[in-house]
Structures are given as C-alpha cells and as structure tokens.
N, C-alpha and C. Protein backbone atom coordinates (compact mmCIF):
# COMPACT_ATOMS: atom_id res chain seq x y z
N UNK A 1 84.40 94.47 73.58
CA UNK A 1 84.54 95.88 73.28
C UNK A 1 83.25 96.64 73.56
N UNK A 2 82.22 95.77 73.36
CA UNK A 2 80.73 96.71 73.94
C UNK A 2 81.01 97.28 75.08
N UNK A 3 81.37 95.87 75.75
CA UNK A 3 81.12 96.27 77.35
C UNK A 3 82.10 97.40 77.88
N UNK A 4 82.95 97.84 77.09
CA UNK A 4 84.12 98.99 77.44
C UNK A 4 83.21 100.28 77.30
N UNK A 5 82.59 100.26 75.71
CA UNK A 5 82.03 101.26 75.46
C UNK A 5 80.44 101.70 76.05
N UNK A 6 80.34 100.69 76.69
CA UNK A 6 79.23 101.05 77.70
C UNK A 6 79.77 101.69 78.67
N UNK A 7 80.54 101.22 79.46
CA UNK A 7 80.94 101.84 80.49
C UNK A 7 82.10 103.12 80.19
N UNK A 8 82.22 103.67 79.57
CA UNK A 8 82.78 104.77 78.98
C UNK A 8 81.89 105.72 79.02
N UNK A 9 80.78 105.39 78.53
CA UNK A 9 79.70 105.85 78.35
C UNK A 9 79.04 106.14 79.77
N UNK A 10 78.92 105.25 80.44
CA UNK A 10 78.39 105.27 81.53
C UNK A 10 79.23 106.32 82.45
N UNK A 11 80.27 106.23 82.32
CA UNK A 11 81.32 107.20 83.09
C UNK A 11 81.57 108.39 82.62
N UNK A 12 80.99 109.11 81.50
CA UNK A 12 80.85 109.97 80.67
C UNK A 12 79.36 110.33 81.62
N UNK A 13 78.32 110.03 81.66
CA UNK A 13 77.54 110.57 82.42
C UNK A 13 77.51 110.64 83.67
N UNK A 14 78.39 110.21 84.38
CA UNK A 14 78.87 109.88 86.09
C UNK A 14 79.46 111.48 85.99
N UNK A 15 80.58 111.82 85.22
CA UNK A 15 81.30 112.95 85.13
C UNK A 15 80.58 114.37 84.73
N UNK A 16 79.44 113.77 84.07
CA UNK A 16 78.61 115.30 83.82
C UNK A 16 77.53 115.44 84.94
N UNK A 17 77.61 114.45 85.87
CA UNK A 17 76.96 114.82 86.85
C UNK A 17 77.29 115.45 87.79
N UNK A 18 78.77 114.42 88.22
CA UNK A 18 79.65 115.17 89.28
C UNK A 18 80.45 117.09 89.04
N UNK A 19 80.32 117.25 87.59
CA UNK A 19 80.53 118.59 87.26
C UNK A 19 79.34 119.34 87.72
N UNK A 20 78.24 118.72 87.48
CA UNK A 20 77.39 119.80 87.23
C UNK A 20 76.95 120.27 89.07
N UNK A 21 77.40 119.12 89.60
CA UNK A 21 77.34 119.39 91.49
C UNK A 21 78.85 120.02 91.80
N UNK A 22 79.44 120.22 91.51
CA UNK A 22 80.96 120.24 92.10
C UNK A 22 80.88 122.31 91.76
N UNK A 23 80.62 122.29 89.76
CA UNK A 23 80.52 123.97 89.86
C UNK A 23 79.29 124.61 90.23
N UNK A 24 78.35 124.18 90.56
CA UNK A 24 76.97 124.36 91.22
C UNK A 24 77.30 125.37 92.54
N UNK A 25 77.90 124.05 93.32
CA UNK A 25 78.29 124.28 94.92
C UNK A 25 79.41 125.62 94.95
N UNK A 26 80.75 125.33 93.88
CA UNK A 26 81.62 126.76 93.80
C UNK A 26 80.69 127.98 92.96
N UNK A 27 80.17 128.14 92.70
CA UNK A 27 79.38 129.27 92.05
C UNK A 27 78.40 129.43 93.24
N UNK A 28 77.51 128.99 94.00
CA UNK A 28 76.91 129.48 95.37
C UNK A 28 78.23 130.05 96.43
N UNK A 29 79.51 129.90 96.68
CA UNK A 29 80.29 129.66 97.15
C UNK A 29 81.15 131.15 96.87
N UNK A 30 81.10 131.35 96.00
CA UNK A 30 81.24 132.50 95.27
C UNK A 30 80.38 133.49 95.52
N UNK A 31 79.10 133.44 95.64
CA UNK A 31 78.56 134.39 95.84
C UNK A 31 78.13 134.44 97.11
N UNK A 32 78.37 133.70 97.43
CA UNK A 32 78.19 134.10 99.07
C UNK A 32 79.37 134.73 99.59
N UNK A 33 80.78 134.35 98.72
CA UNK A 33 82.00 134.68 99.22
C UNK A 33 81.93 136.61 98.55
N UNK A 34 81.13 136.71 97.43
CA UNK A 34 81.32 137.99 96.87
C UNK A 34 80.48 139.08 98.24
N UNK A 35 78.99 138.50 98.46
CA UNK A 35 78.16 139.32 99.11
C UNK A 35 78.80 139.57 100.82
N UNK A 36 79.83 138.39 101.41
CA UNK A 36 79.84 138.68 102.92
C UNK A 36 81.19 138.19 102.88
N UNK A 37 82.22 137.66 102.15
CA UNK A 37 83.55 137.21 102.94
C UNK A 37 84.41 138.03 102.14
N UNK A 38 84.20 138.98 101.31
CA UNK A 38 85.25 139.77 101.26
C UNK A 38 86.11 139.49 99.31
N UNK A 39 85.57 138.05 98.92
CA UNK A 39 86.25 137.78 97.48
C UNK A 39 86.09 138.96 96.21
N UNK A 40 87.30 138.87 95.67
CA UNK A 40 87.48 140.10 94.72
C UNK A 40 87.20 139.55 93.43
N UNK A 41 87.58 137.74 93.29
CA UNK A 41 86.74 137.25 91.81
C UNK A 41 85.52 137.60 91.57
N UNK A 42 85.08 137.23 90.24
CA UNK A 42 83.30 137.43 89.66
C UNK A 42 83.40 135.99 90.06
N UNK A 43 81.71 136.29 90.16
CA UNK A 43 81.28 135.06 90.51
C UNK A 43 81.41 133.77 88.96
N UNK A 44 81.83 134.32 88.33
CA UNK A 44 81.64 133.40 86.77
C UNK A 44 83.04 132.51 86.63
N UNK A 45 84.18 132.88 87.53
CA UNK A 45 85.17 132.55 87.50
C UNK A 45 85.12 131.00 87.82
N UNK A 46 83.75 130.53 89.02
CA UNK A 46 83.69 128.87 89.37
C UNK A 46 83.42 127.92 88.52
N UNK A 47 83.00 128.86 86.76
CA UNK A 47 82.66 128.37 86.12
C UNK A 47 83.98 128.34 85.30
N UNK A 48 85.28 127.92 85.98
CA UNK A 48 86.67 127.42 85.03
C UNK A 48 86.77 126.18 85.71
N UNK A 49 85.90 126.30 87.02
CA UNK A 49 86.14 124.15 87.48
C UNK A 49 85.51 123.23 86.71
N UNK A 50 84.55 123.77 85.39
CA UNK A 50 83.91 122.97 84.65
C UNK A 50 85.24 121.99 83.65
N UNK A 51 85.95 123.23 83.38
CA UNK A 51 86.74 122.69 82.06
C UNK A 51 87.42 121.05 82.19
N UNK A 52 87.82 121.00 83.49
CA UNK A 52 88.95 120.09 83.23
C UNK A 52 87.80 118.57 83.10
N UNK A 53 86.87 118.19 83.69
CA UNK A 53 85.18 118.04 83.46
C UNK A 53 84.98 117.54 82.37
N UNK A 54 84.84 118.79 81.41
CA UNK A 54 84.70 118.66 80.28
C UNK A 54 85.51 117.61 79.12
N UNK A 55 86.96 118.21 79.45
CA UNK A 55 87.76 117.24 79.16
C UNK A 55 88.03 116.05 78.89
N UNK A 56 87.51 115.75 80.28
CA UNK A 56 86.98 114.07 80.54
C UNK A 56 86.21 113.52 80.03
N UNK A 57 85.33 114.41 79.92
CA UNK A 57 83.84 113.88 79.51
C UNK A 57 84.22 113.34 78.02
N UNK A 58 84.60 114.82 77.52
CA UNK A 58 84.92 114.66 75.36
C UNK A 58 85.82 113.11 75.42
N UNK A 59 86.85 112.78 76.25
CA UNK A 59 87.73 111.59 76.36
C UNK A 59 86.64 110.88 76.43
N UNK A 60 86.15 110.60 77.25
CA UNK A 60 85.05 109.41 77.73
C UNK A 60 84.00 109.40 76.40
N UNK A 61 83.45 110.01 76.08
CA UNK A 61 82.26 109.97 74.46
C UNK A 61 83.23 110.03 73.78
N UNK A 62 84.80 109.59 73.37
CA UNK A 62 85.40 109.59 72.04
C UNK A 62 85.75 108.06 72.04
N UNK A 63 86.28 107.77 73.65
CA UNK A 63 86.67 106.13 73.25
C UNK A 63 85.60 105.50 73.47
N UNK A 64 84.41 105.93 73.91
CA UNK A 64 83.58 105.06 73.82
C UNK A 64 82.45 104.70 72.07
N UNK A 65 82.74 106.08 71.14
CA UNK A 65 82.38 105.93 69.98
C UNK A 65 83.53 104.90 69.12
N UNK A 66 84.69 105.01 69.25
CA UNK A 66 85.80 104.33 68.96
C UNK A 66 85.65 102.61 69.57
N UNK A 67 85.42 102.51 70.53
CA UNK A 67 85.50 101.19 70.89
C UNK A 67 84.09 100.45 70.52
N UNK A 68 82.56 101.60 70.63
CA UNK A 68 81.91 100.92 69.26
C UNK A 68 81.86 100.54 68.22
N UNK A 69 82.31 101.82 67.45
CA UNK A 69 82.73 100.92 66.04
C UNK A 69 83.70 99.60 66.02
N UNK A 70 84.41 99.50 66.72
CA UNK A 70 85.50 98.63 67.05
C UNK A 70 84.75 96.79 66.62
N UNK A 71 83.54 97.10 68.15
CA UNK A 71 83.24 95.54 68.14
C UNK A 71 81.76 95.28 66.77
C-alpha cells in the first residue's frame, strides 16, 4: 500500500506540472489570439483548462492519504 501511495503522490505532482504547462501555453495563446487573431474571449477564460487538473490532482492527494493510512 506504500508503494500505491507513493506513486499517487508522485502522479499528483506529474499533473500539477503538466497543468501548470498546458494553461501557461493557452493563456499566451489567448493573448496573442486577443492582440492579432481576432478572439472575443478574455484572456482569463484559459484559466478553465486548469479545473479538470485540479480534479485529478484533489483524486490523486486523497487516495494517496487514504492508502497511507491504510498500510
């Protein structure tokens, strides 16, 4: 059961990484799309690709506190 909750863990920070590059890139993307291609969103809107992210993440730090206490 450690070894689950390590890697839960571990994949819990894999996912706050890949968020933090994924809405990075759509928020530049955005504003480049606001200043020259014509987009009618705010630029704050790239910041709704975080959520589903997030999601994951709270999943990933819950079974991995759960499967600590466990072993």
């Amino acid at each position: 059961m450690k070894k689950l909750s390590i890697l839960f863990l571990t994949l819990a920070i894999l996912l706050a990484c890949v968020m933090c590059f994924v809405t990075g890139s759509n928020y530049s993307d955005m504003l480049w799309g606001i200043r020259c291609g014509g987009y009618s969103a705010p630029a704050w809107a790239a910041f709704l690709t975080a959520i589903p992210y997030l999601a994951g993440i709270a999943v990933c730090l819950a079974l991995s506190a759960i499967l600590k206490k466990c072993a």
